[in-house]
Protein backbone atom coordinates (compact mmCIF):
# COMPACT_ATOMS: atom_id res chain seq x y z
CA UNK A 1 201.24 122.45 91.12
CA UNK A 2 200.09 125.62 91.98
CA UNK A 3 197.83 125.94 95.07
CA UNK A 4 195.21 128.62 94.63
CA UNK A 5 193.36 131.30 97.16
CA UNK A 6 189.56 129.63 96.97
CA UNK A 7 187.56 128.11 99.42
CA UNK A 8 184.65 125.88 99.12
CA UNK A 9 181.19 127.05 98.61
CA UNK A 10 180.06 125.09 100.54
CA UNK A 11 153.12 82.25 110.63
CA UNK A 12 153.44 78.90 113.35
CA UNK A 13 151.57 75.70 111.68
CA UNK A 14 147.95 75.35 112.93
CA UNK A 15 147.73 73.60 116.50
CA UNK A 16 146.29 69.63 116.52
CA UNK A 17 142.22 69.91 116.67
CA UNK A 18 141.18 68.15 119.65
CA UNK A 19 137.69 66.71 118.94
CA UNK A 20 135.75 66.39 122.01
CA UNK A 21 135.11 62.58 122.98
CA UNK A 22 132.31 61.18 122.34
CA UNK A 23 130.18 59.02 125.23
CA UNK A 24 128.31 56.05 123.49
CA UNK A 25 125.45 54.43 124.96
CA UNK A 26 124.57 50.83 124.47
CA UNK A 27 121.19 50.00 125.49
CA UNK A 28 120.27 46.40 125.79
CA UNK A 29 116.88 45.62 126.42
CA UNK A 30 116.23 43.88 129.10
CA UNK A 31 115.12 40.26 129.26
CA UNK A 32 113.18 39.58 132.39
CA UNK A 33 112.59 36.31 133.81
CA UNK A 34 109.80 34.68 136.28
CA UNK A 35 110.03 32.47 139.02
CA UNK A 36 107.08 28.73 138.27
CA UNK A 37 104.45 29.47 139.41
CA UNK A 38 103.51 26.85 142.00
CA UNK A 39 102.20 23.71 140.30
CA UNK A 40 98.65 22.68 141.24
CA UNK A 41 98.57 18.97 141.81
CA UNK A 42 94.95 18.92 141.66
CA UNK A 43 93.82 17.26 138.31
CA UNK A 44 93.43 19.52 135.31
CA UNK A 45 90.92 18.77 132.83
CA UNK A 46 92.03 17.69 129.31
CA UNK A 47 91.81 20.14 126.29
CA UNK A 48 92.63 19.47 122.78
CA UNK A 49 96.17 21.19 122.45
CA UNK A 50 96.81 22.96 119.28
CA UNK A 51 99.81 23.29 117.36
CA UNK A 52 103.04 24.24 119.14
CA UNK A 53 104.73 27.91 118.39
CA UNK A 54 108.11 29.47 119.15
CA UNK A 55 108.03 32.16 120.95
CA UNK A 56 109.51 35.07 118.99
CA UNK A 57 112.93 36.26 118.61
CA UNK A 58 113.97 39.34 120.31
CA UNK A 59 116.10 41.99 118.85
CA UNK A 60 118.93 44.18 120.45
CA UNK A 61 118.39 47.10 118.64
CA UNK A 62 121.12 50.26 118.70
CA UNK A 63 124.42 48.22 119.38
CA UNK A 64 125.28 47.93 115.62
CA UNK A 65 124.61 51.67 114.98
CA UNK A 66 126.86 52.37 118.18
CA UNK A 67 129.45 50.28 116.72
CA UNK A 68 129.23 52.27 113.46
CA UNK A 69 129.05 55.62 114.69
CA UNK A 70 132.99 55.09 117.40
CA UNK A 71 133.85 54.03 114.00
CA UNK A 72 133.48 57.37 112.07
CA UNK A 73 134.53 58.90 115.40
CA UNK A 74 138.01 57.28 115.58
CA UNK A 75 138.56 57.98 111.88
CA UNK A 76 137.73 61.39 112.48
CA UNK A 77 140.55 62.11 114.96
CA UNK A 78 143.12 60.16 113.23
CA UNK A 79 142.56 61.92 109.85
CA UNK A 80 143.23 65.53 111.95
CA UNK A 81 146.23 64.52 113.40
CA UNK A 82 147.82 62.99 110.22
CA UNK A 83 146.79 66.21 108.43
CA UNK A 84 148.50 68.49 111.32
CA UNK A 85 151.65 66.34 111.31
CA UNK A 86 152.20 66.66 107.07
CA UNK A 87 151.43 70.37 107.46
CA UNK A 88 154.34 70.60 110.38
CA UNK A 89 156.85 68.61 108.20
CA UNK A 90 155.77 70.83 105.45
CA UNK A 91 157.01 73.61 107.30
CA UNK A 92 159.93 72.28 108.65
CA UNK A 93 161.06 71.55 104.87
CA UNK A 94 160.90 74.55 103.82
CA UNK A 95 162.92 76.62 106.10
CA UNK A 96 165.99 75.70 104.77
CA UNK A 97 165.27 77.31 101.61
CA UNK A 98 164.65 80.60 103.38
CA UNK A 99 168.11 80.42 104.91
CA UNK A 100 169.36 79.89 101.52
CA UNK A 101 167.84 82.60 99.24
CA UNK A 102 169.42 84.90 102.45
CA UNK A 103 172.93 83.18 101.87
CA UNK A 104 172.61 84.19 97.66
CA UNK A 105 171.40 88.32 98.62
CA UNK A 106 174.53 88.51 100.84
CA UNK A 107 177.01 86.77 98.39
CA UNK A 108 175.40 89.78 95.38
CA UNK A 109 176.42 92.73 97.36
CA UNK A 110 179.83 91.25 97.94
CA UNK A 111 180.07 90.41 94.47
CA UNK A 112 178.94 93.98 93.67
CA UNK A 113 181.66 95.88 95.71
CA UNK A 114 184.21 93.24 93.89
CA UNK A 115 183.16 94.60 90.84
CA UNK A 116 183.99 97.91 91.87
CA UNK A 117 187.39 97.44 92.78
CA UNK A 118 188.00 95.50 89.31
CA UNK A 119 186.71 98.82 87.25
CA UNK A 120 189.36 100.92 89.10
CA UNK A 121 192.05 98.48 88.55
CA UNK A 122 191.28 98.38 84.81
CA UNK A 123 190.65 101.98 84.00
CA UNK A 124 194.30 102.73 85.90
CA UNK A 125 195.38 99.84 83.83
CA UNK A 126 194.44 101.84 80.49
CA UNK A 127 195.89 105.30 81.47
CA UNK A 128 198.61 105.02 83.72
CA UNK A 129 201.49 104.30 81.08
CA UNK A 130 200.20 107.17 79.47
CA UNK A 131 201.22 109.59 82.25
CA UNK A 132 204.46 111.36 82.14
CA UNK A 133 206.18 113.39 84.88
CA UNK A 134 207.81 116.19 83.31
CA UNK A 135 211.19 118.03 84.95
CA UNK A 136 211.09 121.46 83.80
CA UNK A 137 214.63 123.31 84.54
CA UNK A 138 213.83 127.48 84.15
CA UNK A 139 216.30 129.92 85.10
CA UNK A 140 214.43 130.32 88.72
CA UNK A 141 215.56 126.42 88.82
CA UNK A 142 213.89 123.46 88.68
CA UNK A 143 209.72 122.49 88.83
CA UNK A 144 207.77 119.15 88.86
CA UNK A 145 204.35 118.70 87.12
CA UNK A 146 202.51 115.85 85.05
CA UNK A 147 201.69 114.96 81.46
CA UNK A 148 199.30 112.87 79.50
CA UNK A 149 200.52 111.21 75.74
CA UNK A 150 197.12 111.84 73.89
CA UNK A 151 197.71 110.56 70.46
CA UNK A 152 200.65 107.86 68.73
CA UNK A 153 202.73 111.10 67.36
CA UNK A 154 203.88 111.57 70.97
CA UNK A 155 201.87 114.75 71.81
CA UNK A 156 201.32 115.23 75.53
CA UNK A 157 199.12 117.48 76.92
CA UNK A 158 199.71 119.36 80.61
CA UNK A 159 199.69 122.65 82.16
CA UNK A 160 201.29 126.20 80.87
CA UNK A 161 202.34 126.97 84.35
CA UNK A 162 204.40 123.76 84.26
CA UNK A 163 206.33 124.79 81.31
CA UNK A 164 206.48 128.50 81.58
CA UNK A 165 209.68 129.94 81.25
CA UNK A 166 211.25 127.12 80.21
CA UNK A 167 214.54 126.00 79.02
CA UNK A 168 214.83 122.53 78.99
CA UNK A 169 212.19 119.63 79.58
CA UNK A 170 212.64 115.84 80.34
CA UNK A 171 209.86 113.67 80.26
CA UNK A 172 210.13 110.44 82.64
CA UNK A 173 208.61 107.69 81.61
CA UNK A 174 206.33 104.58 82.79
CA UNK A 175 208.67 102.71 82.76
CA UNK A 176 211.50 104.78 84.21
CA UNK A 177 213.26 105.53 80.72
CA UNK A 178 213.79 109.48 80.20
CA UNK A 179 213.50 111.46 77.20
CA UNK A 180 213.85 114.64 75.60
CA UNK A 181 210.75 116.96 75.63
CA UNK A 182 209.97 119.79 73.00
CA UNK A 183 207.42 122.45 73.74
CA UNK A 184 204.29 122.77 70.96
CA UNK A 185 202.87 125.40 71.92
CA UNK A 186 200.91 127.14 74.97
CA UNK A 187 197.37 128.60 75.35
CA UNK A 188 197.84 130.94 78.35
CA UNK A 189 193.99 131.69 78.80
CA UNK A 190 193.02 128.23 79.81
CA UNK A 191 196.46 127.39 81.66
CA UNK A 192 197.16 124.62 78.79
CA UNK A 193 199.98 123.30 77.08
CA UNK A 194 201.42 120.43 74.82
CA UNK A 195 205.00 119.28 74.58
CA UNK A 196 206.50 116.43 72.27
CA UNK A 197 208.40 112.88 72.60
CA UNK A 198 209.22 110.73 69.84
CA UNK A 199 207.34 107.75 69.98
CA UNK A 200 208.68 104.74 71.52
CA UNK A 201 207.70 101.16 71.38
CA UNK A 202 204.62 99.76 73.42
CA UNK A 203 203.27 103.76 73.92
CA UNK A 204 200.18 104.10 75.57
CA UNK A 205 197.97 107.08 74.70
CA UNK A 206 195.14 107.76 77.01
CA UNK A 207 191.58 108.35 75.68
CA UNK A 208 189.42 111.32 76.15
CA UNK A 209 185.97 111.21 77.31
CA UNK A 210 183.52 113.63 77.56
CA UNK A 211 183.34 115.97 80.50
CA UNK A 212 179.65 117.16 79.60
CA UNK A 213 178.49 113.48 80.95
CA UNK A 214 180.18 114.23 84.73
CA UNK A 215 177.59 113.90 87.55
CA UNK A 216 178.13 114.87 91.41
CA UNK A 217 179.13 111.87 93.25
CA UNK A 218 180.58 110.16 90.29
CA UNK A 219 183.49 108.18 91.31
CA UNK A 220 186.45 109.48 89.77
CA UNK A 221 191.06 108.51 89.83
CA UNK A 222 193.42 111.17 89.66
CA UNK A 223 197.01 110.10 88.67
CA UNK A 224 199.84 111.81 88.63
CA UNK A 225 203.50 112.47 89.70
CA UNK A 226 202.82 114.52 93.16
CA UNK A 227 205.97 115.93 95.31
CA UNK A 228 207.90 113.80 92.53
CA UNK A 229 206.87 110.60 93.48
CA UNK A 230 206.26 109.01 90.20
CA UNK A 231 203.05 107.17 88.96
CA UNK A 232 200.71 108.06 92.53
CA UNK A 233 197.09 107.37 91.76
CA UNK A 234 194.31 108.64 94.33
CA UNK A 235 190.86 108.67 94.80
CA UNK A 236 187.67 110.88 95.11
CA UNK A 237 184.15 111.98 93.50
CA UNK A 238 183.04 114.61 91.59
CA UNK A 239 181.99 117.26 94.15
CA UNK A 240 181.03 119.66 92.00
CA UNK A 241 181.35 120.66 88.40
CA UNK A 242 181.00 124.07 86.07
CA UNK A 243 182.96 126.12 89.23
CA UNK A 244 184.81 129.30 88.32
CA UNK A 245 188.39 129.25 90.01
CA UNK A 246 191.09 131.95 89.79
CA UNK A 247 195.13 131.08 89.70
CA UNK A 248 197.32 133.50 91.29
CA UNK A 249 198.53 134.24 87.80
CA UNK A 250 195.18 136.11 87.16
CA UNK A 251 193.82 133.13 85.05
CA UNK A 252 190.74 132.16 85.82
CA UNK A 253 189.14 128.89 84.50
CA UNK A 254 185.27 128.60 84.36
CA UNK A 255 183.31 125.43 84.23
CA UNK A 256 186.19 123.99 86.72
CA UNK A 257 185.59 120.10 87.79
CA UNK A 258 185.83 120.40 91.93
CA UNK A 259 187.09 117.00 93.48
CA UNK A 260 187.65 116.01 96.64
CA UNK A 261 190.62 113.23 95.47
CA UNK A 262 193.95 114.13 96.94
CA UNK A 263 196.01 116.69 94.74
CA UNK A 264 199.18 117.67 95.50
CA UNK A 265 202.35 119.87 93.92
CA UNK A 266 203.07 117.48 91.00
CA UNK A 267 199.70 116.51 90.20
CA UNK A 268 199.43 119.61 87.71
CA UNK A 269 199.11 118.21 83.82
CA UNK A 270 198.26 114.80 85.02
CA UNK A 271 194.95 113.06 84.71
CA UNK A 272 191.55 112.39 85.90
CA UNK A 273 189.93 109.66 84.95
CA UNK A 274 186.67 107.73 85.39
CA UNK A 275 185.96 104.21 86.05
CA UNK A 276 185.94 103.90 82.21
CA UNK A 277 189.59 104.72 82.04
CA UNK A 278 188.55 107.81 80.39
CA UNK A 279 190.45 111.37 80.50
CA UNK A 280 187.72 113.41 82.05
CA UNK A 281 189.65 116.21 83.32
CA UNK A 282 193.32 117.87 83.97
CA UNK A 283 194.00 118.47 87.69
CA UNK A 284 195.32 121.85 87.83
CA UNK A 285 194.88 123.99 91.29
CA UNK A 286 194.37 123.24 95.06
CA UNK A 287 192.03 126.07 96.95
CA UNK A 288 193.81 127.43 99.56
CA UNK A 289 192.55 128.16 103.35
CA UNK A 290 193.12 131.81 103.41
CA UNK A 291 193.29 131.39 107.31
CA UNK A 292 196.04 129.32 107.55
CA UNK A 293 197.47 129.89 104.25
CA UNK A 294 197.55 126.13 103.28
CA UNK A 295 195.89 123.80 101.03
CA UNK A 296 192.56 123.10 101.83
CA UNK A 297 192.20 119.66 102.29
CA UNK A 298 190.33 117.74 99.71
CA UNK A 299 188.99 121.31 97.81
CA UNK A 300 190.94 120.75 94.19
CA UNK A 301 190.02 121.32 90.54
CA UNK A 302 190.66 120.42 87.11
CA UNK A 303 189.71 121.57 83.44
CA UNK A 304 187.75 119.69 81.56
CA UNK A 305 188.00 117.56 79.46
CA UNK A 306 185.86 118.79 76.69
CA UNK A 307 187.77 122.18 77.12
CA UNK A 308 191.47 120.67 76.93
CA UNK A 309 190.42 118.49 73.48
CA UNK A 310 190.14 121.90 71.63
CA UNK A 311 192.49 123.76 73.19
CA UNK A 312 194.94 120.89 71.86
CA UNK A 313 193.29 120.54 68.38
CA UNK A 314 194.27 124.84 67.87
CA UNK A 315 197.58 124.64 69.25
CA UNK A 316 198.22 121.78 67.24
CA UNK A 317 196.90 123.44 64.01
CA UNK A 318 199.07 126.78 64.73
């Protein structure tokens, strides 16, 4: 792939109740007694004597009350402390619960990052077999690039600068097989191409998606064939979309997708895909640190998708 001169822009439970004891008082009343008198010997005179009475009974009032009132006390206290002692256990119950719901929150987020990894592994799934490395022989010699089978006649879309000047073109399959390539036709302008293979049993053909629906930060898989080895995949985010980026060759392509996902030589024609296993974009050029007159690290860009699907439909109508 061609690397290009651009830099980037840049609660506790509630304590026992103590209930203050309570001092009871019993008062008897008390029952006084008297020494005889000393008897007088001398004779008395007799008096009719009336009818006999008792003497009457005597009370001991306050002891029952007394009795009643410890009663109520006692009860009192023991109905706090029984009350205090459920609320505890209460509490003590339901902590485990607590620990549990914490146990579930933790298990989501690893579930969630699980997730992630499954949507990359699927949407590589769906596109891979449909990328192609392409060996382009010219009569400077011989240059790498990438390729993506975008319909069941065995059209493959890539780069111009891959195939310019070209005399002969083998397309290596996903699954290692080789074949003969024929050139379509070219659209210099946008720095597209398509080429041809007969169509072979089990071909994949990768879908396209719609560029227009790209957002910054939106995770995104480039896959491709880079320095020749075959079938790399690597990955980034969109870091910024609708750039304008000029090739060497004096072609410039607007509405550029930026990524910071590793391209390298090789990568050019090949795809980029999101999580949907969608063809979102073609990687095509690496900025280059003017400085030290080497790729910039993680500064690449590709044409759209949205761009590439009518490029292909015109050269495919010429």
């Amino acid at each position: 792939m061609l690397t290009e001169e651009n830099e980037v822009y840049g609660s506790y439970p509630p304590p026992y109740q103590q209930i203050p004891s309570a001092s009871v008082a019993i008062l008897d009343k008390p029952v006084v007694t008297h020494a005889p008198e000393e008897q007088d010997t001398s004779p008395l005179p007799s008096y009719p004597q009336g009818p006999k009475t008792s003497p009457p009974s005597q009370n001991r009032p306050g002891r029952g009350g007394a009795i009643l009132l410890l009663s109520l006390v006692l009860a009192l206290i023991f109905g706090v402390g029984l009350f205090a002692g459920l609320e505890f256990a209460g509490n003590s119950t339901n902590s485990p619960a607590t620990a549990t719901t914490r146990v579930v929150t933790t298990s989501t987020t690893s579930s969630s990052g699980t997730t992630i990894a499954t949507q990359q592994e699927a949407a590589i799934a769906k596109v891979e077999p449909a990328v192609v490395e392409l060996e382009v022989t010219t009569a400077q010699g011989q240059q790498i690039g990438s390729g993506v089978i975008i319909d069941t006649k065995g059209d493959i879309v890539t780069n111009y600068h891959i195939v310019n000047g070209e005399e002969n073109i083998v397309a290596v399959l996903y699954n290692g097989s080789t074949t003969q390539v024929q050139l379509v036709g070219t659209n210099t302008t946008d720095d597209l191409a398509v080429v041809h293979i007969q169509p072979f049993t089990k071909m994949m053909v990768a879908q396209i998606g719609d560029s227009s629906k790209l957002v910054v930060g939106q995770d995104i898989l480039a896959i491709g064939n880079p320095l020749g080895i075959s079938e790399t995949v690597t990955k980034g985010i969109v870091s910024a979309l609708n750039r304008s980026v000029t090739e060497s060759t004096g072609t410039t392509i607007s509405n550029a997708i930026q990524t910071d996902a590793a391209v390298n030589p090789g990568n050019s024609g090949g795809a980029l895909i999101n999580l949907q296993g969608q063809l979102v974009g073609i990687p095509t050029l690496t900025a280059v640190n003017t400085e030290t007159n080497t790729a910039a690290n993680g500064v690449s860009f590709a044409i759209p998708s949205n761009l590439v699907q009518r490029v292909v439909q015109q050269i495919l109508q010429q």
